[in-house]
Protein backbone atom coordinates (compact mmCIF):
# COMPACT_ATOMS: atom_id res chain seq x y z
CA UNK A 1 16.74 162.42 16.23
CA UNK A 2 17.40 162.63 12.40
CA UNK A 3 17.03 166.37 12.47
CA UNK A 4 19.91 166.29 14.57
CA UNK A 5 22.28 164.02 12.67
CA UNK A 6 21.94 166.07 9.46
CA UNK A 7 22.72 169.35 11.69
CA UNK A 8 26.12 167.68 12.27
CA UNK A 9 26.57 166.96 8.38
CA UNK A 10 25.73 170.92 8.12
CA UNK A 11 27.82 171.81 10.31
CA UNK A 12 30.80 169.82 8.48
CA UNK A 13 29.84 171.27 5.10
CA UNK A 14 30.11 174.84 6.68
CA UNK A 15 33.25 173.73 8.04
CA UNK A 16 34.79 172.72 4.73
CA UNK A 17 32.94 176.03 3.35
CA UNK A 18 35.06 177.54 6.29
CA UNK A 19 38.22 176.37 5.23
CA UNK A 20 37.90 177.02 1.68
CA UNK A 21 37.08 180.47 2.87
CA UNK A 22 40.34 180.59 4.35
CA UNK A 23 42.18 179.51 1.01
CA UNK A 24 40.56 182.86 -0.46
CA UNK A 25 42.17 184.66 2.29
CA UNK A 26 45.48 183.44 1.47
CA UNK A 27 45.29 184.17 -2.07
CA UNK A 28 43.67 187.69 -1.12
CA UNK A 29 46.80 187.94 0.84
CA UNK A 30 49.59 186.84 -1.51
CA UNK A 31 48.25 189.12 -4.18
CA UNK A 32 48.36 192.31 -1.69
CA UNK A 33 51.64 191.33 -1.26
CA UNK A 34 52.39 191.28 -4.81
CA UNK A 35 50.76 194.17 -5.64
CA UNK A 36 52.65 196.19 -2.47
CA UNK A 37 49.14 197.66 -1.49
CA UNK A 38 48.67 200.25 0.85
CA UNK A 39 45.78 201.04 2.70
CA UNK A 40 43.29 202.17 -0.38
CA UNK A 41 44.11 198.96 -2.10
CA UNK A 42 43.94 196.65 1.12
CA UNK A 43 40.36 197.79 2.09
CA UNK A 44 39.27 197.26 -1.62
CA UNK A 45 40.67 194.28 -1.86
CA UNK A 46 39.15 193.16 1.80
CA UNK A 47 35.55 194.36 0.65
CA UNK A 48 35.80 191.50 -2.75
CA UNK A 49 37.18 189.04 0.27
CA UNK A 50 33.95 189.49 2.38
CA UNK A 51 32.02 189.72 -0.56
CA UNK A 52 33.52 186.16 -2.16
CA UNK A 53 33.08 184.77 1.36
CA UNK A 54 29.66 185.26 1.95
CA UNK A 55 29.18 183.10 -1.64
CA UNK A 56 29.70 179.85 -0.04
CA UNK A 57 27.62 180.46 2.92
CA UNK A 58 24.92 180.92 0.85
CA UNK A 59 25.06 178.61 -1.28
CA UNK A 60 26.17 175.75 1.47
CA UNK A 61 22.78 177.46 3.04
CA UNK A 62 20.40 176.74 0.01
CA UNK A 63 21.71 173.42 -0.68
CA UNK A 64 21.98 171.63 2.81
CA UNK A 65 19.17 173.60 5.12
CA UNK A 66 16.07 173.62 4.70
CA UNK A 67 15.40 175.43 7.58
CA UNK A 68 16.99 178.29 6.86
CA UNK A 69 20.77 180.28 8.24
CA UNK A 70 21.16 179.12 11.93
CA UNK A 71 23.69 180.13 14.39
CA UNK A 72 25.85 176.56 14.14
CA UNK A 73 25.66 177.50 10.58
CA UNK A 74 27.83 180.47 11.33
CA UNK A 75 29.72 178.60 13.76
CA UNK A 76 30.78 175.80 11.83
CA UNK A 77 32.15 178.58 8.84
CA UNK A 78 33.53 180.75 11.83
CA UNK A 79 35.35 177.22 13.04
CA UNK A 80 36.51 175.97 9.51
CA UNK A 81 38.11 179.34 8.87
CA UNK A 82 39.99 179.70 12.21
CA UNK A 83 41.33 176.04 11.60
CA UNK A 84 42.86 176.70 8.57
CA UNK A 85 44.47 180.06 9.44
CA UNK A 86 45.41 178.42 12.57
CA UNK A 87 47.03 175.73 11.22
CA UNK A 88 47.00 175.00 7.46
CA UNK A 89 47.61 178.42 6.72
CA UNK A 90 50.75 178.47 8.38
CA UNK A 91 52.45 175.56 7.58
CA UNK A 92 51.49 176.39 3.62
CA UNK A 93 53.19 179.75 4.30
CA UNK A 94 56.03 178.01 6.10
CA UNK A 95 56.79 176.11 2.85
CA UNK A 96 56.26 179.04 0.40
CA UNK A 97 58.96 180.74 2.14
CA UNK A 98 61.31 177.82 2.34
CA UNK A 99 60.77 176.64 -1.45
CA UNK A 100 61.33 180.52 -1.95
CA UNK A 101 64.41 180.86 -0.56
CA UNK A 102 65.77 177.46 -2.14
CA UNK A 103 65.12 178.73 -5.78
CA UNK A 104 67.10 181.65 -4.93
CA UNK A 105 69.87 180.25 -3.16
CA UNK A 106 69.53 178.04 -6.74
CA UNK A 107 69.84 181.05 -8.66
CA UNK A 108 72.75 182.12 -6.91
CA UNK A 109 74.72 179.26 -7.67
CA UNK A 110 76.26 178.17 -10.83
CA UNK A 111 73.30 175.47 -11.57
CA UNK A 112 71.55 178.32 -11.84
CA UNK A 113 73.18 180.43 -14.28
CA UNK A 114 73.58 176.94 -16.27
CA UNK A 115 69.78 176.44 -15.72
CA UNK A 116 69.16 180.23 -16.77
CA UNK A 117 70.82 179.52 -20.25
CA UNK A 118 68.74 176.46 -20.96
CA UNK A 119 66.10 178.38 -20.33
CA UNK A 120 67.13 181.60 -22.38
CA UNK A 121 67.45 179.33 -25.20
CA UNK A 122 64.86 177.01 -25.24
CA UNK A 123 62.76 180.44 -25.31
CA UNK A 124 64.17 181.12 -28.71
């Protein structure tokens, strides 16, 4: 009975390892957006994401089972990730793109060209 009430806590910490694997992704994503990358750059750049997201697998591995990687192990990362694209991930993106387009309608504006000077000059 105990070995199956510390399979659910390992399944939660691969869920959290999951999620956090999904953060990566977003980050992976916002700098191939920065960067403009075409396909060269977006395969390298998904190779160091699969790379960096097989670190916390292993390492949620070694520290929680003692048994060694088991399919709920995968599951529980495969379910993490998937929530947080599914949801999290969205709504983050959702308000990126609406604090985006507020400092630019900002910037537009005259408190922005006042705001620009205070800036210019406390650079000085």
């Amino acid at each position: 009975m105990r070995e199956a009430a510390r399979q659910g806590g390992v399944f939660l910490a691969m869920l959290y390892g999951g999620l956090a694997v999904g953060i990566v992704y977003d980050l992976a994503r916002g700098v191939r957006r920065l960067l403009h990358a075409g396909p060269v750059l977006t395969g390298v750049l998904d190779l160091l994401f699969g790379a960096l997201s097989c670190l916390p697998a292993a390492l949620l591995v070694a520290a929680f089972s003692r048994e060694g990687l088991r399919a709920y192990m995968l599951l529980g990362m495969a379910c993490g990730l998937l929530l947080y694209l599914a949801g999290v991930s969205r709504l983050l993106r959702f308000l990126g793109r609406t604090l985006c387009g507020a400092v630019r309608r900002l910037a537009r504006t005259r408190a922005g060209a006042w705001l620009r000077r205070v800036v210019q000059r406390a650079a000085r």
